[in-house]
PDB file of N, CA and C in Angstrom:
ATOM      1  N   UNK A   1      66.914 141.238 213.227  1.00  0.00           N
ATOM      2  CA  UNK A   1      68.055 141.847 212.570  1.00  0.00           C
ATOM      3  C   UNK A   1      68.421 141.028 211.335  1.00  0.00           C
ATOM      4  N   UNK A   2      69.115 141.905 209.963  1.00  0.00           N
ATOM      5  CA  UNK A   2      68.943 140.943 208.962  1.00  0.00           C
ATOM      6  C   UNK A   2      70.392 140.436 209.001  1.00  0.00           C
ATOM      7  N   UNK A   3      70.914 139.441 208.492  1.00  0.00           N
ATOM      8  CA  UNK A   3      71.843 138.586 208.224  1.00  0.00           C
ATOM      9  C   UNK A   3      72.213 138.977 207.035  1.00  0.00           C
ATOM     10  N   UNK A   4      73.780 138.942 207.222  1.00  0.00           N
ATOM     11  CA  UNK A   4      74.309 139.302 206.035  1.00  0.00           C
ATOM     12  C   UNK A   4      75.411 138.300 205.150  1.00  0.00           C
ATOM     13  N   UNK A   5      75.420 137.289 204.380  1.00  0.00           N
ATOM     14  CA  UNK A   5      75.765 136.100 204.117  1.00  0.00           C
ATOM     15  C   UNK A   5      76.840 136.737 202.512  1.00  0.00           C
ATOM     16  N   UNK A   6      78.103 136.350 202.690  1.00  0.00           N
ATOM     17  CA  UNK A   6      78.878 136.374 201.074  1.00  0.00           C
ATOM     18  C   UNK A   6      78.893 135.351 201.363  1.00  0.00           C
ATOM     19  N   UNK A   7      78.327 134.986 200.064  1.00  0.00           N
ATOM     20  CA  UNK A   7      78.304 133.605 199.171  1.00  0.00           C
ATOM     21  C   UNK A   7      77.876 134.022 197.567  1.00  0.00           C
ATOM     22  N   UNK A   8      78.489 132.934 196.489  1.00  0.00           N
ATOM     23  CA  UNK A   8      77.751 133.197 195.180  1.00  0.00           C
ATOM     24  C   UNK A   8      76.508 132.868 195.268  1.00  0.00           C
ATOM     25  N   UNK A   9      75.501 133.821 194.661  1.00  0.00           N
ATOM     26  CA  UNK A   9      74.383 133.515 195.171  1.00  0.00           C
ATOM     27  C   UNK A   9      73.660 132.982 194.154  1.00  0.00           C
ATOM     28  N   UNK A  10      74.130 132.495 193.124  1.00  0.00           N
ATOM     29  CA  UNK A  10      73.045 131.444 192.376  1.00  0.00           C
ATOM     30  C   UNK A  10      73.514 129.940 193.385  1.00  0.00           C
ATOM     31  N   UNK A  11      74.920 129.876 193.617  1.00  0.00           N
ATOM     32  CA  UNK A  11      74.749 128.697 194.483  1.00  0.00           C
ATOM     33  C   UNK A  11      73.764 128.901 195.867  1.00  0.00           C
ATOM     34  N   UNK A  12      74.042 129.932 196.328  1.00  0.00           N
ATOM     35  CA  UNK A  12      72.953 129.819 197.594  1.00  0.00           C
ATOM     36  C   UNK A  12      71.569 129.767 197.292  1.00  0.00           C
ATOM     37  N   UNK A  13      71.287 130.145 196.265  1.00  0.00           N
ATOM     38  CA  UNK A  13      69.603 129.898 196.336  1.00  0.00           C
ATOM     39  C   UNK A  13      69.386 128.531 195.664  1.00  0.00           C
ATOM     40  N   UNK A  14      70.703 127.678 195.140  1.00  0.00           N
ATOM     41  CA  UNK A  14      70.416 126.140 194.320  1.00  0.00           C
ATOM     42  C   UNK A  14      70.577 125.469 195.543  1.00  0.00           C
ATOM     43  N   UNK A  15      71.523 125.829 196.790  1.00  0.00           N
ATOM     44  CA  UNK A  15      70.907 124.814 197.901  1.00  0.00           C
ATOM     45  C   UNK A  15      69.749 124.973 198.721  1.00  0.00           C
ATOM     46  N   UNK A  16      69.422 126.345 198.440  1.00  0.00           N
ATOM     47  CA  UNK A  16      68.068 126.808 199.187  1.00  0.00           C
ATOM     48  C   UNK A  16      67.160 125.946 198.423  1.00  0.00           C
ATOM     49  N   UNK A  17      66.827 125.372 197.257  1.00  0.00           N
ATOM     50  CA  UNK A  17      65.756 124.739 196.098  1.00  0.00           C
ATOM     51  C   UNK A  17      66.052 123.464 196.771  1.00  0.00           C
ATOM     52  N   UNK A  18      67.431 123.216 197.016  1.00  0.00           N
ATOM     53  CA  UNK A  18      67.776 121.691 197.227  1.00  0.00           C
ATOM     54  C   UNK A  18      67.285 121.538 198.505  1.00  0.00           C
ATOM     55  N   UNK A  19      66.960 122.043 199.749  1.00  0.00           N
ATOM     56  CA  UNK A  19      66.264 121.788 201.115  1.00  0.00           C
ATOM     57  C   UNK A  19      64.580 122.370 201.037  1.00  0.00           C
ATOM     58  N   UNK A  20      64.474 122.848 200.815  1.00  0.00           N
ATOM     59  CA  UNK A  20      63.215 123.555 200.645  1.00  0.00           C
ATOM     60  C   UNK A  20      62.593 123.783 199.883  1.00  0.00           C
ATOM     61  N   UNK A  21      61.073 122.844 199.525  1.00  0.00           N
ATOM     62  CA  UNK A  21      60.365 123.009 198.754  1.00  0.00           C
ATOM     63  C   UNK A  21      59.769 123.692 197.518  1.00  0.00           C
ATOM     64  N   UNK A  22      59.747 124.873 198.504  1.00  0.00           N
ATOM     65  CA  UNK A  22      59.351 126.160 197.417  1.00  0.00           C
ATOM     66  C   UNK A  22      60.457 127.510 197.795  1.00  0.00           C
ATOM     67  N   UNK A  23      60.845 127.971 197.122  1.00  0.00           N
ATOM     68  CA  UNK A  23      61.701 128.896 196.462  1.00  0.00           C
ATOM     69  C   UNK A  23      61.177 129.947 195.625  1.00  0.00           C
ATOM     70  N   UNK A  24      60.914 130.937 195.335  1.00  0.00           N
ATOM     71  CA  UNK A  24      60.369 132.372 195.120  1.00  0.00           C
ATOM     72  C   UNK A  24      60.936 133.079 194.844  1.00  0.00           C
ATOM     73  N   UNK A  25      61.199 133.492 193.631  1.00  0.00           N
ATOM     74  CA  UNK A  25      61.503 135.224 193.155  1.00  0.00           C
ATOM     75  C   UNK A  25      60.463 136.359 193.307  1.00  0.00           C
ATOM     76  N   UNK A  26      60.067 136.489 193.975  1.00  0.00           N
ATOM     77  CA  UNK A  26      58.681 137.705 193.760  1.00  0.00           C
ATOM     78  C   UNK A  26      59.459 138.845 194.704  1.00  0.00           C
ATOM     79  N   UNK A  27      59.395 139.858 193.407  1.00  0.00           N
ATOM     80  CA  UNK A  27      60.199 141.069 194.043  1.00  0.00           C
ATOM     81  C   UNK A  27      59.151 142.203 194.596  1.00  0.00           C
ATOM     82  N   UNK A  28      58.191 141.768 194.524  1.00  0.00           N
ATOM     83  CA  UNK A  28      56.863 142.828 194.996  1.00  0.00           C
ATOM     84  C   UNK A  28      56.449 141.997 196.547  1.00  0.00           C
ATOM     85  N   UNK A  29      56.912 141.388 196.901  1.00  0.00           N
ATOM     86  CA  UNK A  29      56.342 140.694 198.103  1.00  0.00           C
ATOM     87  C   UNK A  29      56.395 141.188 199.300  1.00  0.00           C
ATOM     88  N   UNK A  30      55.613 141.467 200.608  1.00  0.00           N
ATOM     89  CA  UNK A  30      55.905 142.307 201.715  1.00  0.00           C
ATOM     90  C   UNK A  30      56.734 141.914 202.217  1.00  0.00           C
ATOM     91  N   UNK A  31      57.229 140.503 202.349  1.00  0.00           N
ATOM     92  CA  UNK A  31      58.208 140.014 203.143  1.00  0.00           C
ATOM     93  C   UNK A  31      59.607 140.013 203.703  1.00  0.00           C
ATOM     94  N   UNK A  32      59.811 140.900 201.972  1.00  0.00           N
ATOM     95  CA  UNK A  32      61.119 141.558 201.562  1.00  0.00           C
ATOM     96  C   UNK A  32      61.633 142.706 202.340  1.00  0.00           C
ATOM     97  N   UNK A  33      60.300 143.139 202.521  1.00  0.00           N
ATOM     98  CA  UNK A  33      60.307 144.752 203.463  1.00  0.00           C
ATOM     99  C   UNK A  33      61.420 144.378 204.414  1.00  0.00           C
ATOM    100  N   UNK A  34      61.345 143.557 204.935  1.00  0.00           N
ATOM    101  CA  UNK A  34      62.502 143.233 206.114  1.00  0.00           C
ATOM    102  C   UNK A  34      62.831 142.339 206.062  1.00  0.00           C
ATOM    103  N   UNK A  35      63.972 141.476 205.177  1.00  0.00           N
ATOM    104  CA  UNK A  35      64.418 140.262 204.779  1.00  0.00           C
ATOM    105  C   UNK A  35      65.235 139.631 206.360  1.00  0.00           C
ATOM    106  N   UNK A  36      65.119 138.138 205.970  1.00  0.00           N
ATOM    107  CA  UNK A  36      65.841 137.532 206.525  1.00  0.00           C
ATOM    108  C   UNK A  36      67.567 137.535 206.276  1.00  0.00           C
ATOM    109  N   UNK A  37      68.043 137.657 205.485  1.00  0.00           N
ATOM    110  CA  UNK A  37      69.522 137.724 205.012  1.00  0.00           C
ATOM    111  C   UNK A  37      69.789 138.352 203.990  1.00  0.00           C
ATOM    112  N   UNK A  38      70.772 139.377 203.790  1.00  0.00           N
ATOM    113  CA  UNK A  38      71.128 139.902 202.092  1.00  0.00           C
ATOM    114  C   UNK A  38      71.920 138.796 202.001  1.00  0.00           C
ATOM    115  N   UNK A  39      72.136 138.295 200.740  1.00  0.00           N
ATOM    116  CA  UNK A  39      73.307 137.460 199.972  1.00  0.00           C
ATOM    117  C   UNK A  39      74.351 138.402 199.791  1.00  0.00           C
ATOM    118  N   UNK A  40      75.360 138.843 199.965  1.00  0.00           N
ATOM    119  CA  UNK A  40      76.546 139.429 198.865  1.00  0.00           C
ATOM    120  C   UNK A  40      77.402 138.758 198.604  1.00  0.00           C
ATOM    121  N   UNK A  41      77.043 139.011 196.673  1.00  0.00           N
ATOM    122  CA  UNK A  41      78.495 137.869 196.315  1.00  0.00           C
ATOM    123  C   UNK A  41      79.858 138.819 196.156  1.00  0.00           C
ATOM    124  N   UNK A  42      80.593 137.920 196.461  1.00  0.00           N
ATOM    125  CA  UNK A  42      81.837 138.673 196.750  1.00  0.00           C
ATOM    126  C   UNK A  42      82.598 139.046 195.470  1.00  0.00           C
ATOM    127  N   UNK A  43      82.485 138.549 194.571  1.00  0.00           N
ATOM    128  CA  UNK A  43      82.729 138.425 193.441  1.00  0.00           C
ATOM    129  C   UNK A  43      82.453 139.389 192.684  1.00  0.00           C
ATOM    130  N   UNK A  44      80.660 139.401 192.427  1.00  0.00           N
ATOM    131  CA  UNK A  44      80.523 140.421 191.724  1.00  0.00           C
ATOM    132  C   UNK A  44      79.848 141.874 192.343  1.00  0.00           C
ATOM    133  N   UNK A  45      79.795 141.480 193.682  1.00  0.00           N
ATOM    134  CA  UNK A  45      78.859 142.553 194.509  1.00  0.00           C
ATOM    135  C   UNK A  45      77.179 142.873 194.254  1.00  0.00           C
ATOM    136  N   UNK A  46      76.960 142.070 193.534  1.00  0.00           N
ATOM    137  CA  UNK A  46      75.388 141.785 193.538  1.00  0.00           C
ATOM    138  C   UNK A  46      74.734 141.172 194.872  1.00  0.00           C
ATOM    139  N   UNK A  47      73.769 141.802 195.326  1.00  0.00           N
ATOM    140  CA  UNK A  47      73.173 141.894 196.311  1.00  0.00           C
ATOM    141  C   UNK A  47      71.239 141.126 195.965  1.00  0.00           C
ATOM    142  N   UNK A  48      71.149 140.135 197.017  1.00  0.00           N
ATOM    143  CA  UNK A  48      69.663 139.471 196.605  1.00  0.00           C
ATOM    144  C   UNK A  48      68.872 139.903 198.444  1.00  0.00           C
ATOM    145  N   UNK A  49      67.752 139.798 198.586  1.00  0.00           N
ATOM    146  CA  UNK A  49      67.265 139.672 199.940  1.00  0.00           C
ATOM    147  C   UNK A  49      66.676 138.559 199.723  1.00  0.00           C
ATOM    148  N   UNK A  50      67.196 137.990 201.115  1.00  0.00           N
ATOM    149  CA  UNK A  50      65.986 136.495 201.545  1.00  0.00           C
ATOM    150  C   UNK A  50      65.309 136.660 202.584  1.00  0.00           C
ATOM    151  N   UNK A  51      63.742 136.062 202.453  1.00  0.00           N
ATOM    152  CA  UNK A  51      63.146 136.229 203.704  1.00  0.00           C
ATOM    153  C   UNK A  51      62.076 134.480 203.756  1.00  0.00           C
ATOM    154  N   UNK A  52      62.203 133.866 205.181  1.00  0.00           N
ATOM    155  CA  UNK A  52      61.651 132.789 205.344  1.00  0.00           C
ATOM    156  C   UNK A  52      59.842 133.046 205.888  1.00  0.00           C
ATOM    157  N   UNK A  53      59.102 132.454 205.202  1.00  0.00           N
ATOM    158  CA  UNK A  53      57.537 132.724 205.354  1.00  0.00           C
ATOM    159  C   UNK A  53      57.024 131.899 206.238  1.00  0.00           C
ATOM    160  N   UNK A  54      56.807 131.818 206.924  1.00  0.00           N
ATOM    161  CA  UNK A  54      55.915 131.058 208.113  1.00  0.00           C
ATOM    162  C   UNK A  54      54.286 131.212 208.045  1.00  0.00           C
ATOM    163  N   UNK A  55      53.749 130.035 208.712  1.00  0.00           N
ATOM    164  CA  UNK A  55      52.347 130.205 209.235  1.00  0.00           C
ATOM    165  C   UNK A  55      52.711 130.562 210.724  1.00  0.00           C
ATOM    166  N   UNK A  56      51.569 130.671 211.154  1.00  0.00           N
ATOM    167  CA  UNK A  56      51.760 130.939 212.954  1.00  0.00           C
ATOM    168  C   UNK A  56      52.424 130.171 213.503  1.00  0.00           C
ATOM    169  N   UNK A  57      52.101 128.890 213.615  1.00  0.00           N
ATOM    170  CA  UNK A  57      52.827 127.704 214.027  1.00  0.00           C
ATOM    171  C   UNK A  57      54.168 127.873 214.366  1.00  0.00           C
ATOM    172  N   UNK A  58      54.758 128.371 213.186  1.00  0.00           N
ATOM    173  CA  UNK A  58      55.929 128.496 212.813  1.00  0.00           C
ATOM    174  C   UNK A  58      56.177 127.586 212.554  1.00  0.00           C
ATOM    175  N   UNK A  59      55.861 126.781 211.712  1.00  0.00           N
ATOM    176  CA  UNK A  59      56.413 125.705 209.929  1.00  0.00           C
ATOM    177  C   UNK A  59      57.093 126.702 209.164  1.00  0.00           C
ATOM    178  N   UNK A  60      57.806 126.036 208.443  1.00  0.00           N
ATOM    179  CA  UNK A  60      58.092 127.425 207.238  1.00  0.00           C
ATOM    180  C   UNK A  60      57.758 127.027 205.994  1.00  0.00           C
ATOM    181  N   UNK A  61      56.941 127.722 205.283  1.00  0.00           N
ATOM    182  CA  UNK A  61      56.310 127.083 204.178  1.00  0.00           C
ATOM    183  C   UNK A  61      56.626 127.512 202.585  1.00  0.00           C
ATOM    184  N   UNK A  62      57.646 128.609 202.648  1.00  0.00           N
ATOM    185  CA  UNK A  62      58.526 128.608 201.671  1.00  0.00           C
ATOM    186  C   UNK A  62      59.405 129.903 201.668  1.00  0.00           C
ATOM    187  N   UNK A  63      60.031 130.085 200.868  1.00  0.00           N
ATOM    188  CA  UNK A  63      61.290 131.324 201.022  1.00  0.00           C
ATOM    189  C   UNK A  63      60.798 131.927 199.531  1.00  0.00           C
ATOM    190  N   UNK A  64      61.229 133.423 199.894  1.00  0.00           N
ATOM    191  CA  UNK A  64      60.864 134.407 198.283  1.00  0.00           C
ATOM    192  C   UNK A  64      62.233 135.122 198.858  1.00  0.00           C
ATOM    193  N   UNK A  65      63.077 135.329 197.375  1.00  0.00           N
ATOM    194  CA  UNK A  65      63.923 135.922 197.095  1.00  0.00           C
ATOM    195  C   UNK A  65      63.696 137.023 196.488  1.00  0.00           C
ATOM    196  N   UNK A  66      64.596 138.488 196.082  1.00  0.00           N
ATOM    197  CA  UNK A  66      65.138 139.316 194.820  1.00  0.00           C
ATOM    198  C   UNK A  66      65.900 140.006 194.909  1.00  0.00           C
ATOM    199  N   UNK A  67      65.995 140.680 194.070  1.00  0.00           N
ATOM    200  CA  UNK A  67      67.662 141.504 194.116  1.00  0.00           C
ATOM    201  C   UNK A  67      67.344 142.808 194.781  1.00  0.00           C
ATOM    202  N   UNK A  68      68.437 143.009 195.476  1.00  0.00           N
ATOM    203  CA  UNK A  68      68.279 144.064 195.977  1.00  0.00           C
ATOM    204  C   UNK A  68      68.473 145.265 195.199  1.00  0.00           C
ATOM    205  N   UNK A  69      67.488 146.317 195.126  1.00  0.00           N
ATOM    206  CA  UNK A  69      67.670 147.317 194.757  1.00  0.00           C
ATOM    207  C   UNK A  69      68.418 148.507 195.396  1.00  0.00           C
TER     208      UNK A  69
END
């Protein structure tokens, strides 16, 4: 189920950069298909999807963001 987070979301994705390696805008990515969290900022009502990428293991080996359309 996706998570739904208000926060400004250039700050949420500058602490997402600040813990985690790699960080991703790719708005063509399958991953998106079913994100891990929408961002909504409350502010301006702009909407991003996040989704966390794993290997099998389950490491997580980086996050891809974009705006929601």
């Amino acid at each position: 189920m996706t998570a739904v987070i208000r926060k400004d979301i250039n700050r949420f994705v500058k602490e997402l950069k600040k813990h985690y390696s790699d960080v991703w805008k790719i708005p063509s990515s399958k991953y998106l298909d079913n994100p891990d969290f929408i961002v909504i900022d409350p502010k301006t009502g702009k909407k991003v999807k996040v989704s966390f990428v794993a290997l099998d293991d389950g490491e997580t080996v980086s996050i891809v963001y974009d705006d929601l359309s």
